[in-house]
PDB file of N, CA and C in Angstrom:
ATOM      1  N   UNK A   1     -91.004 -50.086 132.801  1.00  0.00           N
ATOM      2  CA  UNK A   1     -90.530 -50.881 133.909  1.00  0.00           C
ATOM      3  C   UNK A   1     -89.789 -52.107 133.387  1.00  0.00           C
ATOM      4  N   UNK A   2     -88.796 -51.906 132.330  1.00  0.00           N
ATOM      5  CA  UNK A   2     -88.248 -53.031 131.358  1.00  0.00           C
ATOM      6  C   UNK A   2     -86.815 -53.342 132.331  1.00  0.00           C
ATOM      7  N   UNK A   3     -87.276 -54.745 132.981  1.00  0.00           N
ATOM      8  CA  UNK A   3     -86.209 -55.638 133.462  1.00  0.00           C
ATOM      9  C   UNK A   3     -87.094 -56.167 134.992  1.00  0.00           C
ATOM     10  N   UNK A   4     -88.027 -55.292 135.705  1.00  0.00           N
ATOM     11  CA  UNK A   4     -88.886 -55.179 136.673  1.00  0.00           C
ATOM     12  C   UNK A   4     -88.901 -57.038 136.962  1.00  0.00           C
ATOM     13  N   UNK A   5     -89.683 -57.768 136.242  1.00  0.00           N
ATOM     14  CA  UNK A   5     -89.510 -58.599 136.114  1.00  0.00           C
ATOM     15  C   UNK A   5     -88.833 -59.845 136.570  1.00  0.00           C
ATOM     16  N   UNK A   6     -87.798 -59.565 136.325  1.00  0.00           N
ATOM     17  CA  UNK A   6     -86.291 -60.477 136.680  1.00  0.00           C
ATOM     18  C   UNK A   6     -85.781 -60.450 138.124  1.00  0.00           C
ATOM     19  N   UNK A   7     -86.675 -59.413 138.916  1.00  0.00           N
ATOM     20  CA  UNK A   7     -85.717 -59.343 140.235  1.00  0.00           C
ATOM     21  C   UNK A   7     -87.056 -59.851 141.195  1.00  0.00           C
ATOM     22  N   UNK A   8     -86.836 -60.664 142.117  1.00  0.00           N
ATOM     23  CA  UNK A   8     -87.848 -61.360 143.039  1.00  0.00           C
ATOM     24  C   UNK A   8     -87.795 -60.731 144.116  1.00  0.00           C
ATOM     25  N   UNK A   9     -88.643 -59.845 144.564  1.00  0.00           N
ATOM     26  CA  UNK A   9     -88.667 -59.086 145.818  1.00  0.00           C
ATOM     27  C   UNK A   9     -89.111 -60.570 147.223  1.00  0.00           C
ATOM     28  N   UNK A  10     -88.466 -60.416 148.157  1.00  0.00           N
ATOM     29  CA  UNK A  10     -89.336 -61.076 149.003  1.00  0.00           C
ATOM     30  C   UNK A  10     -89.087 -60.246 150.834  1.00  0.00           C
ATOM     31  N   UNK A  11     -90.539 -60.085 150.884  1.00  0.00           N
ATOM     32  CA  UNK A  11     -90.024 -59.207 152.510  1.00  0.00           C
ATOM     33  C   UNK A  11     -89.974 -60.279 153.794  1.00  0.00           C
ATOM     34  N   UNK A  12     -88.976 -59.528 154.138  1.00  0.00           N
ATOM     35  CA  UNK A  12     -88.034 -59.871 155.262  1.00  0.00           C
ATOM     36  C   UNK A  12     -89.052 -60.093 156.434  1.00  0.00           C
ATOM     37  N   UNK A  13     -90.235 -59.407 156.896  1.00  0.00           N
ATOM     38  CA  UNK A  13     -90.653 -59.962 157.887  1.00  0.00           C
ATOM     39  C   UNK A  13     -90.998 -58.732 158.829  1.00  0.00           C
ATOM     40  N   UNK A  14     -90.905 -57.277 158.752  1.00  0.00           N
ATOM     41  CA  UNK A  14     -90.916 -56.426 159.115  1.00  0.00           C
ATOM     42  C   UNK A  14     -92.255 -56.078 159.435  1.00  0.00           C
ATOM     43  N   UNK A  15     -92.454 -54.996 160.369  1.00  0.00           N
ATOM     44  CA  UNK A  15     -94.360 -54.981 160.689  1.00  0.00           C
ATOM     45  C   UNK A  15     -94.677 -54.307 159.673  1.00  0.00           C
ATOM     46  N   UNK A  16     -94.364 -53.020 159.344  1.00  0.00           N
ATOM     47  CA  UNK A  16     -94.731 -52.041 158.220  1.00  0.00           C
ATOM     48  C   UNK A  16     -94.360 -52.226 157.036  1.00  0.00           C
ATOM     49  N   UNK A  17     -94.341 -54.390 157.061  1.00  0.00           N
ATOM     50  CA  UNK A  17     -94.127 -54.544 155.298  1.00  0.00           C
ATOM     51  C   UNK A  17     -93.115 -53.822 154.364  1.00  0.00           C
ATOM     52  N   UNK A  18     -92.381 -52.863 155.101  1.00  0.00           N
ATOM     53  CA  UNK A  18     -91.429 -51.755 153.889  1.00  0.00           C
ATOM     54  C   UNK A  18     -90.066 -52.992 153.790  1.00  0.00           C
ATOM     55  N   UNK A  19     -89.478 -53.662 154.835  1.00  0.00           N
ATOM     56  CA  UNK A  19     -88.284 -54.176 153.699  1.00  0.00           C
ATOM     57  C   UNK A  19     -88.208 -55.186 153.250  1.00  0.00           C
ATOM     58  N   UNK A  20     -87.303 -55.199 152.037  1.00  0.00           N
ATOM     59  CA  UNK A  20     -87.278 -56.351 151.061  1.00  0.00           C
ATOM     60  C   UNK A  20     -86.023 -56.995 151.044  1.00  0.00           C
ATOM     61  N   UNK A  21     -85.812 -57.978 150.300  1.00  0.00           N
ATOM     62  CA  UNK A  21     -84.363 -59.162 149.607  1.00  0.00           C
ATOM     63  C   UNK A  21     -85.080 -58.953 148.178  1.00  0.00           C
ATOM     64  N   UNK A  22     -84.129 -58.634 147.358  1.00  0.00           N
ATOM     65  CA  UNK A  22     -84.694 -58.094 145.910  1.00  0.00           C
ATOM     66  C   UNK A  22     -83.169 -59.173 145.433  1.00  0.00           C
ATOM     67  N   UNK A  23     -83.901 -60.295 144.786  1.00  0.00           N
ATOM     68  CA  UNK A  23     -82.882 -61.115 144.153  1.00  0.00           C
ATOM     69  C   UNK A  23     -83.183 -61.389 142.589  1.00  0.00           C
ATOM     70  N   UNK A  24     -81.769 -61.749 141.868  1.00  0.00           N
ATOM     71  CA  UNK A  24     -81.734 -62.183 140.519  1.00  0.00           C
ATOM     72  C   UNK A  24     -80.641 -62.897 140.285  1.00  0.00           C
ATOM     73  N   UNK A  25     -80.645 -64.230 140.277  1.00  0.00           N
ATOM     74  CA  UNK A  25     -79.727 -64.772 140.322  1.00  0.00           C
ATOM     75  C   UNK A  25     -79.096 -65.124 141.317  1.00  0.00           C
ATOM     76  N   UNK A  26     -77.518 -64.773 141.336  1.00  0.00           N
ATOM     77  CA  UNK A  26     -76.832 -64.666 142.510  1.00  0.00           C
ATOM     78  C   UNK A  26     -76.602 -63.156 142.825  1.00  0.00           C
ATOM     79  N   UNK A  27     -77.320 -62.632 142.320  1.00  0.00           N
ATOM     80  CA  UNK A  27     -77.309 -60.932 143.147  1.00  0.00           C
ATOM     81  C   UNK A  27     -78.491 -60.836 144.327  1.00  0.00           C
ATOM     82  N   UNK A  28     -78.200 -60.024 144.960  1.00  0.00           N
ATOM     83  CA  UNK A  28     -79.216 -60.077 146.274  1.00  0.00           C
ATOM     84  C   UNK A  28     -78.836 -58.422 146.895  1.00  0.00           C
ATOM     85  N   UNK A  29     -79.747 -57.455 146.857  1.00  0.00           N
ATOM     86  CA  UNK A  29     -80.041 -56.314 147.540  1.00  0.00           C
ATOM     87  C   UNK A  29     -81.050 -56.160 148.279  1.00  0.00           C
ATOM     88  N   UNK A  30     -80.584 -55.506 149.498  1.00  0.00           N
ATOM     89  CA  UNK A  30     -82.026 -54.858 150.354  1.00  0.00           C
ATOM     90  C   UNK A  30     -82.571 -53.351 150.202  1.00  0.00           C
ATOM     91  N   UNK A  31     -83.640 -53.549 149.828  1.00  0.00           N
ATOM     92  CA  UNK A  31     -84.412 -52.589 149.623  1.00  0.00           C
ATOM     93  C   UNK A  31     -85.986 -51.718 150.987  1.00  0.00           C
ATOM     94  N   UNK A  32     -85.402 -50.725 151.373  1.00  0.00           N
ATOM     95  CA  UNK A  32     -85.880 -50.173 152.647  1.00  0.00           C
ATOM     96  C   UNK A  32     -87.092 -49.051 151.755  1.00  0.00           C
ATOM     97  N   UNK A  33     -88.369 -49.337 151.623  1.00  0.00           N
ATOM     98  CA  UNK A  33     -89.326 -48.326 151.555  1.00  0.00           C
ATOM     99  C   UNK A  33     -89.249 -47.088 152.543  1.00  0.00           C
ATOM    100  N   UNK A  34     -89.078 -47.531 153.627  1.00  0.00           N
ATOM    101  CA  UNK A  34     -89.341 -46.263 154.768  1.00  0.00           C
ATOM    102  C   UNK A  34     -88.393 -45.490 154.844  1.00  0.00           C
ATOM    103  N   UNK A  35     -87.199 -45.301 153.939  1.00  0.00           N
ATOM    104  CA  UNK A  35     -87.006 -44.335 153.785  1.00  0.00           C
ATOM    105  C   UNK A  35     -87.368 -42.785 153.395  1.00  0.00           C
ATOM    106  N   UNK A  36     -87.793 -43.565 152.158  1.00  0.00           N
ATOM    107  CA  UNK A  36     -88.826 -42.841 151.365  1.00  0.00           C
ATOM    108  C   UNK A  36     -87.859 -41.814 150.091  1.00  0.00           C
ATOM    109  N   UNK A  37     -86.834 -42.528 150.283  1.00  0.00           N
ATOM    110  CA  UNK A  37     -85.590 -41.588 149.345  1.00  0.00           C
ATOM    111  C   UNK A  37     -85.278 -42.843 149.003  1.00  0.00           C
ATOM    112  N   UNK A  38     -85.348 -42.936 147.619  1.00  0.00           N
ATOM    113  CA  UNK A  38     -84.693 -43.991 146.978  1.00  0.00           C
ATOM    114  C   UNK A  38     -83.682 -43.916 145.735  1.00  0.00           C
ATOM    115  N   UNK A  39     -83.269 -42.620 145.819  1.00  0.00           N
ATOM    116  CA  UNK A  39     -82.174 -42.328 145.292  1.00  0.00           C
ATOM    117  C   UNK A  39     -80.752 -43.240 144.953  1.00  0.00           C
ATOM    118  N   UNK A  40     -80.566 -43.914 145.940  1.00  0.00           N
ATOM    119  CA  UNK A  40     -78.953 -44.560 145.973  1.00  0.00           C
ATOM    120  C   UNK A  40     -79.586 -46.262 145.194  1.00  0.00           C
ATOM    121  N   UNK A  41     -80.719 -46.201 144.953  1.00  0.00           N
ATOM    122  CA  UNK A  41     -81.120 -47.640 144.363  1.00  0.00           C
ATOM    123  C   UNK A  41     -80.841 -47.467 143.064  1.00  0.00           C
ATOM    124  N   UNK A  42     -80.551 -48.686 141.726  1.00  0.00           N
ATOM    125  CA  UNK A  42     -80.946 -48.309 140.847  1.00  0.00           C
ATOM    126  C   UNK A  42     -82.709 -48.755 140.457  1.00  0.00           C
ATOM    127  N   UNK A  43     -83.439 -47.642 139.837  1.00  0.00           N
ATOM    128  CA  UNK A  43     -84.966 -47.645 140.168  1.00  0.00           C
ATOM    129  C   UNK A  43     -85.291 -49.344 140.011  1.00  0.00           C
ATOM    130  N   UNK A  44     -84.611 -50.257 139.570  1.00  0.00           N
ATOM    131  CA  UNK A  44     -85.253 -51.108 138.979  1.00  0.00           C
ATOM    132  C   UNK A  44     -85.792 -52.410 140.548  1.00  0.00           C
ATOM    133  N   UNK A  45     -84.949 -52.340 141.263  1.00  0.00           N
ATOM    134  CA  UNK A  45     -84.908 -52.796 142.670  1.00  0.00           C
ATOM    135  C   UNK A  45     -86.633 -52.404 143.834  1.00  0.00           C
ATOM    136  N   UNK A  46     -86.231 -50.842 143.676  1.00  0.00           N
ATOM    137  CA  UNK A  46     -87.372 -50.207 144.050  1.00  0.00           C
ATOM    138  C   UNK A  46     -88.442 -50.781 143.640  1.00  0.00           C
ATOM    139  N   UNK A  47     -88.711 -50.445 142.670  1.00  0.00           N
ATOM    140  CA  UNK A  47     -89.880 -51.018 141.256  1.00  0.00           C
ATOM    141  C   UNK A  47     -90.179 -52.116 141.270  1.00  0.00           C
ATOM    142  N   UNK A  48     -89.004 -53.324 141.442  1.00  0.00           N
ATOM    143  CA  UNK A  48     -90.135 -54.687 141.897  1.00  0.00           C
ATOM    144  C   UNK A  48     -90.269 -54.787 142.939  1.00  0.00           C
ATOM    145  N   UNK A  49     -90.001 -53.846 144.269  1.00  0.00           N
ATOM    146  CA  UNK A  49     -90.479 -54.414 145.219  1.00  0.00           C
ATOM    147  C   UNK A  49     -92.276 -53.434 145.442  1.00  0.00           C
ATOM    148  N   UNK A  50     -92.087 -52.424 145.324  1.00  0.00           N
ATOM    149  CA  UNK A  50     -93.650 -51.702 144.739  1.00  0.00           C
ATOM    150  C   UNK A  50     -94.145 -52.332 143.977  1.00  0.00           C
ATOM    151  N   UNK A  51     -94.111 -52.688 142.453  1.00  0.00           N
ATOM    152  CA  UNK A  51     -94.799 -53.523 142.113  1.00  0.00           C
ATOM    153  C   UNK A  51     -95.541 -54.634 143.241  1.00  0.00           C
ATOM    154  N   UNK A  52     -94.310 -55.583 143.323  1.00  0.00           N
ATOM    155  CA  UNK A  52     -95.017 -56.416 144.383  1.00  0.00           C
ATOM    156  C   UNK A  52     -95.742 -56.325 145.605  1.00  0.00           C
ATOM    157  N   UNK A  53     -95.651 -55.311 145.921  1.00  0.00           N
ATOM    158  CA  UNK A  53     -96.668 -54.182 147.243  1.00  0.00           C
ATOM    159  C   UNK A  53     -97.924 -54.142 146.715  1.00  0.00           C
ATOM    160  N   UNK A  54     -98.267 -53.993 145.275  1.00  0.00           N
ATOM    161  CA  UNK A  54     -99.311 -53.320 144.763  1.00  0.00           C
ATOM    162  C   UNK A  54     -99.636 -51.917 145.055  1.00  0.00           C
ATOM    163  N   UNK A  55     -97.854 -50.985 145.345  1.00  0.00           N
ATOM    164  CA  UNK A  55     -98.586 -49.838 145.379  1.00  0.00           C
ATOM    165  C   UNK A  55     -98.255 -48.686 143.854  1.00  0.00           C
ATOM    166  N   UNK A  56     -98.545 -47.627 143.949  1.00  0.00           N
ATOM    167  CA  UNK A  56     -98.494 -46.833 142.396  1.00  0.00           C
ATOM    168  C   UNK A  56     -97.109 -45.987 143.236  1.00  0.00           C
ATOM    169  N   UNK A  57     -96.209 -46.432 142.036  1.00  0.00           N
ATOM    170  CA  UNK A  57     -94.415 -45.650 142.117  1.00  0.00           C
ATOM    171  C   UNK A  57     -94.770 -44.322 142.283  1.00  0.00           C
ATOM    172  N   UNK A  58     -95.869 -43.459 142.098  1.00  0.00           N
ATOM    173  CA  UNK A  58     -95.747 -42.349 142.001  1.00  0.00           C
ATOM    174  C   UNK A  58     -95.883 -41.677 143.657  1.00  0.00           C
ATOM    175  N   UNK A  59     -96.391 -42.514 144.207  1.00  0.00           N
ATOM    176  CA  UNK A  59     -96.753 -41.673 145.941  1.00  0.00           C
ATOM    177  C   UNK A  59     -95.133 -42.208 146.489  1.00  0.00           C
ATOM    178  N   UNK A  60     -93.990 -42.312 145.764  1.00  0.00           N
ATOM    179  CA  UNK A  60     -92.745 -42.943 146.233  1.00  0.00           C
ATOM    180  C   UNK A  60     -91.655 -41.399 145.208  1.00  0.00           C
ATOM    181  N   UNK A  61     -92.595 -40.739 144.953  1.00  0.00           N
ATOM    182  CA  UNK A  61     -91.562 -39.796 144.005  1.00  0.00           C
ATOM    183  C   UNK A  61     -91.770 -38.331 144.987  1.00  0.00           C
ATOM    184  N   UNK A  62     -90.658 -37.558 145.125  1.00  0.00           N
ATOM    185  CA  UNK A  62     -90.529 -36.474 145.902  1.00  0.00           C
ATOM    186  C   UNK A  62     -91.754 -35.493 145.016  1.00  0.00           C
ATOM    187  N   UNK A  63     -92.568 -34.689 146.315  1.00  0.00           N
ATOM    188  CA  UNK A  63     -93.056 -33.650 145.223  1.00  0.00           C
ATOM    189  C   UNK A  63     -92.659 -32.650 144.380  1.00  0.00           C
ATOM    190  N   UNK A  64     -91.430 -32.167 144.505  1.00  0.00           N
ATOM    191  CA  UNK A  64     -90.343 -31.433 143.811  1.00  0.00           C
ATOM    192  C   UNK A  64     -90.297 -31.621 142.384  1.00  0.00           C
ATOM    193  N   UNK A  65     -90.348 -33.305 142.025  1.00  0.00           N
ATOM    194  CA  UNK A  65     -90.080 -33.987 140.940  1.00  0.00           C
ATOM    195  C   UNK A  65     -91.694 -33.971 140.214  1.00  0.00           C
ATOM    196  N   UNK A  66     -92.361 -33.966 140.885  1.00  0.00           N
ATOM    197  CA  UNK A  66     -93.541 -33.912 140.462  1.00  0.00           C
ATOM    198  C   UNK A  66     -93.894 -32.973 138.432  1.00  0.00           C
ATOM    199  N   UNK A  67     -94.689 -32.964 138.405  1.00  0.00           N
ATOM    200  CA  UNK A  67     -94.861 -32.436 136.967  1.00  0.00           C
ATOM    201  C   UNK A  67     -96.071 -31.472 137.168  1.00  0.00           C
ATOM    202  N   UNK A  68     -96.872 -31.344 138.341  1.00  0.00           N
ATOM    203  CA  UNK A  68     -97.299 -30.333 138.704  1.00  0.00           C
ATOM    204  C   UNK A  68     -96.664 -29.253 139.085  1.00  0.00           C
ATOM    205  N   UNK A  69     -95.345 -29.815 140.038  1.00  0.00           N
ATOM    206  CA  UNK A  69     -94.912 -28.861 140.897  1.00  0.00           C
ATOM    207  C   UNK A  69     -93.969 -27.654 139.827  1.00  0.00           C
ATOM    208  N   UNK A  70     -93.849 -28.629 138.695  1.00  0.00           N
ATOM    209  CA  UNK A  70     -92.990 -27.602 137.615  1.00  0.00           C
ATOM    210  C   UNK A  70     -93.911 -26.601 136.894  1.00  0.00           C
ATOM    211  N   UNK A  71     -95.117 -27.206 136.352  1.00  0.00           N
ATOM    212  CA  UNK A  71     -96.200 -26.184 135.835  1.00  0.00           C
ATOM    213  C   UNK A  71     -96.755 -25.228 136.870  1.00  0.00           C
ATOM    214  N   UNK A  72     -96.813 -25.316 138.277  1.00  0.00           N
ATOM    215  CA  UNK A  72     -97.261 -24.226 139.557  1.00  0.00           C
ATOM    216  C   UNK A  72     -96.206 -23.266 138.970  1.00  0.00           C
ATOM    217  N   UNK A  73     -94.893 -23.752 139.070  1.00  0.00           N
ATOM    218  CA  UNK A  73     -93.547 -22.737 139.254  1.00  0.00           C
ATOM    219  C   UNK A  73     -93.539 -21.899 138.437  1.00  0.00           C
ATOM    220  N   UNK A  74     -94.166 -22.051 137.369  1.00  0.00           N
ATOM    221  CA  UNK A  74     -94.131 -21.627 135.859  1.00  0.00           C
ATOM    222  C   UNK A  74     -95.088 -21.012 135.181  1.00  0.00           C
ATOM    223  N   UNK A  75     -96.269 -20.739 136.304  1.00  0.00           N
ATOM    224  CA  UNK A  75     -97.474 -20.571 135.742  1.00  0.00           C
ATOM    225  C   UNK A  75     -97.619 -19.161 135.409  1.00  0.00           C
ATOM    226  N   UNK A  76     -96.648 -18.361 135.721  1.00  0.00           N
ATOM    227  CA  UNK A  76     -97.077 -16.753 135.463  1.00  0.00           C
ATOM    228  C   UNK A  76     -95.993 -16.293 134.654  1.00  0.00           C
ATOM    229  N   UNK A  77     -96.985 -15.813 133.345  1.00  0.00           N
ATOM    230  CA  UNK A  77     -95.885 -15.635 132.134  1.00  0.00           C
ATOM    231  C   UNK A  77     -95.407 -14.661 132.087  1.00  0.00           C
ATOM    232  N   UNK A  78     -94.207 -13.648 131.768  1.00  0.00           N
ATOM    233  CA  UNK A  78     -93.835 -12.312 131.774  1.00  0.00           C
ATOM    234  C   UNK A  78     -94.406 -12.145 130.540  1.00  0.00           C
ATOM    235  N   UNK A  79     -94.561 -10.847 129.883  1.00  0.00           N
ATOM    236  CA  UNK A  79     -95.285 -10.739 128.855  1.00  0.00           C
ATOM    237  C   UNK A  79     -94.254  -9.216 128.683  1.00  0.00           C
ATOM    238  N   UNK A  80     -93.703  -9.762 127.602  1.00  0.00           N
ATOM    239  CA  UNK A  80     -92.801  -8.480 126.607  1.00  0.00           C
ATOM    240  C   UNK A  80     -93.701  -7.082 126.829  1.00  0.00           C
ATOM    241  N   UNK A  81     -93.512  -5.918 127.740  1.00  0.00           N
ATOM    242  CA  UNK A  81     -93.469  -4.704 127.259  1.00  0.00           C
ATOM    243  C   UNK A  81     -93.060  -3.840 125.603  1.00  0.00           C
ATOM    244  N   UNK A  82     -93.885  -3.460 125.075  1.00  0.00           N
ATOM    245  CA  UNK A  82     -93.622  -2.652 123.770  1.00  0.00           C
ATOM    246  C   UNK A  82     -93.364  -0.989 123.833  1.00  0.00           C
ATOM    247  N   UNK A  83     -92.288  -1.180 125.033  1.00  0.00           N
ATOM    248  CA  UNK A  83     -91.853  -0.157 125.007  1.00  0.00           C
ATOM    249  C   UNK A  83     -89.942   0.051 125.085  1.00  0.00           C
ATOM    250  N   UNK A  84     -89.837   1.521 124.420  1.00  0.00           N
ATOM    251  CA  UNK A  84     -88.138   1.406 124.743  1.00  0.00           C
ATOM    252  C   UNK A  84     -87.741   2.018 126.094  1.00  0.00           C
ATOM    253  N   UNK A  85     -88.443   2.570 126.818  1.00  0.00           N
ATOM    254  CA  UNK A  85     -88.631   3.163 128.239  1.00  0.00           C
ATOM    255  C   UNK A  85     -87.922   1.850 129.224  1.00  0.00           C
ATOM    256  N   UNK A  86     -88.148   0.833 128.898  1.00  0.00           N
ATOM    257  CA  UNK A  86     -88.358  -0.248 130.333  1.00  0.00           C
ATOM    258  C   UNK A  86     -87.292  -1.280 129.429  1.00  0.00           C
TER     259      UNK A  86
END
């Protein structure tokens, strides 16, 4: 999370706590949790404003991306036939 740090999330005032003013400097982005696609951010925006939520980045990652969802996909091995028939 190298730069996380540097950017000051502060929320806007919203009931469900999701949006932010994510500043550094004279840069200033808004950052919308309830999307729940945070694709068009670069992660680092996202990341301090979760951080500052206190919640874990990972319930913010599609299950697709997941590292389970790749070992499920993958779990049944073909296994070489030793034959010239097939």
């Amino acid at each position: 999370m190298k730069g996380v740090r540097y950017w000051h999330p502060i929320w806007v005032g919203d009931d469900e706590r999701q949006i932010f003013e994510v500043q550094q400097k004279s840069t200033m982005v808004f950052v919308n949790l309830l999307k729940r696609q945070l694709t068009d951010l670069p992660y680092v925006y996202a990341l301090a404003v979760i951080a500052r939520r206190g919640d874990r980045p990972e319930i913010y990652v599609h299950p697709l991306l997941k590292i389970g969802t790749a070992l499920a996909t993958y779990q049944h091995n073909i296994q070489p036939v030793n034959s010239e028939k097939y």
